[in-house]
N, C-alpha and C. Protein backbone atom coordinates (compact mmCIF):
# COMPACT_ATOMS: atom_id res chain seq x y z
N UNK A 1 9.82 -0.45 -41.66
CA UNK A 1 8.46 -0.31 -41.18
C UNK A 1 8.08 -1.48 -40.25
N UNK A 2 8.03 -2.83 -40.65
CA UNK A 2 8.44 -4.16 -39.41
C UNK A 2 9.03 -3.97 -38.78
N UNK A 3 10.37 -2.97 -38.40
CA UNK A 3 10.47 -2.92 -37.08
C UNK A 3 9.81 -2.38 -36.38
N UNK A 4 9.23 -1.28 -36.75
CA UNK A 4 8.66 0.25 -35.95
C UNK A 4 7.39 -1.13 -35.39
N UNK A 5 6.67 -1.65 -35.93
CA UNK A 5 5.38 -2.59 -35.62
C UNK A 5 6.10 -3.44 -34.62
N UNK A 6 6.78 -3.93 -34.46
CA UNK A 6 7.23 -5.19 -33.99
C UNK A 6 7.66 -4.52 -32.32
N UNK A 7 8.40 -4.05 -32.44
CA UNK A 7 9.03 -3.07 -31.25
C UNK A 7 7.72 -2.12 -30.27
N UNK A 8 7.05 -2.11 -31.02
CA UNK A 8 5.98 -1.16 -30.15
C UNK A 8 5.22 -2.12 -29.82
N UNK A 9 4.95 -3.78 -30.46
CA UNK A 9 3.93 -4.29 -29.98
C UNK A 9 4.74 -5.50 -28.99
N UNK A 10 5.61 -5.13 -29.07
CA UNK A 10 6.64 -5.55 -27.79
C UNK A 10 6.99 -5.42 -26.52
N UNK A 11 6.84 -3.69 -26.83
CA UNK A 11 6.38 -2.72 -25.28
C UNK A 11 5.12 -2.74 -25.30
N UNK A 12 3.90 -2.99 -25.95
CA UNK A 12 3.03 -2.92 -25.27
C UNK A 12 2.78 -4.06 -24.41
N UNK A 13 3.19 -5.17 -24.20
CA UNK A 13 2.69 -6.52 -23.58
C UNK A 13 3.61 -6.49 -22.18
N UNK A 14 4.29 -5.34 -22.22
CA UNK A 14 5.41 -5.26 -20.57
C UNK A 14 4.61 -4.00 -19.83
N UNK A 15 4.32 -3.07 -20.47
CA UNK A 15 3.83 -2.04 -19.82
C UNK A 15 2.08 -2.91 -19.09
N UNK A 16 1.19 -3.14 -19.05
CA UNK A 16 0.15 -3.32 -18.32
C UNK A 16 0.65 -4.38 -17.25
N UNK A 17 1.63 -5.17 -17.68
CA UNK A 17 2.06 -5.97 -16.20
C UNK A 17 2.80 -5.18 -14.73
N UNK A 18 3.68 -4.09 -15.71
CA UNK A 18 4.28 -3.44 -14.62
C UNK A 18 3.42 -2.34 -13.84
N UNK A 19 2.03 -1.89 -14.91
CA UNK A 19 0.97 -1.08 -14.15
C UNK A 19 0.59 -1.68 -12.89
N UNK A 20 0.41 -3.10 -13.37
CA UNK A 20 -0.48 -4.21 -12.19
C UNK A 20 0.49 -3.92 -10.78
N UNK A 21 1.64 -4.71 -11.47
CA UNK A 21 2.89 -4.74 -10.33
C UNK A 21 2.78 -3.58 -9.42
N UNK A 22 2.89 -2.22 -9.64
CA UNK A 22 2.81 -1.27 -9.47
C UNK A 22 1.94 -0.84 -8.51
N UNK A 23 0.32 -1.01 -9.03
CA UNK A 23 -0.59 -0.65 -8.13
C UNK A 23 -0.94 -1.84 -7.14
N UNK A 24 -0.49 -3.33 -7.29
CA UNK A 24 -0.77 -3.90 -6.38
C UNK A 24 0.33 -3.68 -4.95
N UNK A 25 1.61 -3.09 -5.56
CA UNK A 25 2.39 -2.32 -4.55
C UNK A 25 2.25 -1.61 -3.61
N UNK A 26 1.62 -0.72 -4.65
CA UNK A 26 0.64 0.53 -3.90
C UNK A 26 -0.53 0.59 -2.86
N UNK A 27 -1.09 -0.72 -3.14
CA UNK A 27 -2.31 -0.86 -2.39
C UNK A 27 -2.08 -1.56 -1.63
N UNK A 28 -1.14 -2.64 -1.19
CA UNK A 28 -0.28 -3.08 -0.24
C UNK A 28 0.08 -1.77 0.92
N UNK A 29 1.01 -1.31 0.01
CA UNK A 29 1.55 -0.26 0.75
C UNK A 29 0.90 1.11 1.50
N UNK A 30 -0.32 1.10 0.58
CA UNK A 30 -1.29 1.84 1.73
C UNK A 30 -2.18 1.56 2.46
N UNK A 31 -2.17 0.28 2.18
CA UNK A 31 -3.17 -0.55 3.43
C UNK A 31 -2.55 -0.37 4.48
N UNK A 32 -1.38 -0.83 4.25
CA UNK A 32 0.06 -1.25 5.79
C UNK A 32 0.15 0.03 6.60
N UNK A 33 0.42 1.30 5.68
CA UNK A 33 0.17 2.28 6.32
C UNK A 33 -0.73 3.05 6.89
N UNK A 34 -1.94 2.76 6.49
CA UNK A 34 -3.03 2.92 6.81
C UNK A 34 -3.63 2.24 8.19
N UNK A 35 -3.37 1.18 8.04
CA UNK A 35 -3.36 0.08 9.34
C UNK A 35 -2.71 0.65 10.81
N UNK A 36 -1.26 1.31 10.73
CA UNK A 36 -0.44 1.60 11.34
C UNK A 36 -1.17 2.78 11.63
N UNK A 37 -1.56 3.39 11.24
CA UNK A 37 -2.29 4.85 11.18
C UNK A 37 -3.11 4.86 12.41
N UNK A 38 -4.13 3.85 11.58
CA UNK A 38 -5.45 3.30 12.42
C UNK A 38 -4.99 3.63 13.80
N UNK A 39 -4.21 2.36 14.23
CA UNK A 39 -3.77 1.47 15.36
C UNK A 39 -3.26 2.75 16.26
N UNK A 40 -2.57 3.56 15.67
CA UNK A 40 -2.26 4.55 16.74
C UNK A 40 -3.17 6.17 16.95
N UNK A 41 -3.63 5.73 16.39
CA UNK A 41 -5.22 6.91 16.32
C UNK A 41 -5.61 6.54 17.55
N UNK A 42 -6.61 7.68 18.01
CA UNK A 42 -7.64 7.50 18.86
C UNK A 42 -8.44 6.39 18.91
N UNK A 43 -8.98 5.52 19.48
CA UNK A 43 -9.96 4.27 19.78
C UNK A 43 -11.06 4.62 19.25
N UNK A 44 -11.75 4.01 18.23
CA UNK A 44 -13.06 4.45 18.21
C UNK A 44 -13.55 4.06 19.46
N UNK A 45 -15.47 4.23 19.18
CA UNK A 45 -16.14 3.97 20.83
C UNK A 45 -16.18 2.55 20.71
N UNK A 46 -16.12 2.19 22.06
CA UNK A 46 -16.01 0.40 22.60
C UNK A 46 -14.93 -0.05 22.12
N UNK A 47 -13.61 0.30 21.72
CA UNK A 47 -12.27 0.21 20.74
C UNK A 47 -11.16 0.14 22.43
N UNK A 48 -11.79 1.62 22.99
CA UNK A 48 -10.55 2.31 24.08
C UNK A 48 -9.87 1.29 25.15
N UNK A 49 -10.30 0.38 25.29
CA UNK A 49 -9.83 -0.80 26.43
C UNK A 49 -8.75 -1.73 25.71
N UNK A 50 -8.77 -1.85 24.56
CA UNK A 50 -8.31 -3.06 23.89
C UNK A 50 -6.62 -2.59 23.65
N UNK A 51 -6.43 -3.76 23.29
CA UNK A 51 -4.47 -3.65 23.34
C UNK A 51 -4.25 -3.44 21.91
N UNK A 52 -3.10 -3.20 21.74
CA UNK A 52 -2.30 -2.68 20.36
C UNK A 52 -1.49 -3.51 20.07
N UNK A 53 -1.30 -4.32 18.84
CA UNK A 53 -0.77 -5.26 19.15
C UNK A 53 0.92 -4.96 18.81
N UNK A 54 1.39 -6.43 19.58
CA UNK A 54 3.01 -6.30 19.24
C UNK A 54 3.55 -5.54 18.05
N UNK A 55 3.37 -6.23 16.68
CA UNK A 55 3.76 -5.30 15.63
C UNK A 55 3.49 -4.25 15.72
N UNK A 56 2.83 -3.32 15.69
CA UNK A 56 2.35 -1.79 16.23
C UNK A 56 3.21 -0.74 16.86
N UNK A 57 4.35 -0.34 16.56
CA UNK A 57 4.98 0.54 17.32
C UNK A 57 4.58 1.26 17.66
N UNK A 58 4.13 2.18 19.50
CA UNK A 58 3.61 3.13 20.12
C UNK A 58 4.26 4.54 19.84
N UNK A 59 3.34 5.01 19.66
CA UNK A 59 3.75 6.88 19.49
C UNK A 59 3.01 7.75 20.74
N UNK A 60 4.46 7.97 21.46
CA UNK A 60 4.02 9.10 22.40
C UNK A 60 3.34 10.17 22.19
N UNK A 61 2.13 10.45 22.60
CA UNK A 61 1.24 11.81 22.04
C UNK A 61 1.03 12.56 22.72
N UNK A 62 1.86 12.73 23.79
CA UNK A 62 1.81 13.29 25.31
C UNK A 62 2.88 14.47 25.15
N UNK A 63 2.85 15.25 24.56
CA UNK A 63 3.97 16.04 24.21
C UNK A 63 3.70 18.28 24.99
């Protein structure tokens, strides 16, 4: 019966770190893409003049 207790309250103290890990991944990772998104979208208004920057890879939309 001490084990069954011991073992579960063992996994519980790994599982909410790897949730964290996880969604701070996630929200990383959809910012970045999101960003990239942005950047090659249409200009909002007063946006259309301005440059894209280096990191930014261009997508031909001229198809």
């Amino acid at each position: 019966m001490t084990y069954l207790l011991t073992t579960g309250a063992e996994q519980a103290f790994s599982y909410p770190t790897f949730a964290v890990i996880v969604g701070v991944v996630g929200f990383i990772a959809a910012a970045g893409l999101g960003s990239l998104a942005w950047y090659n979208s249409k200009r909002p208004p007063g946006w259309e003049d301005k440059e894209r920057p280096n990191v930014v890879p261009g997508i031909d939309t001229q198809q």
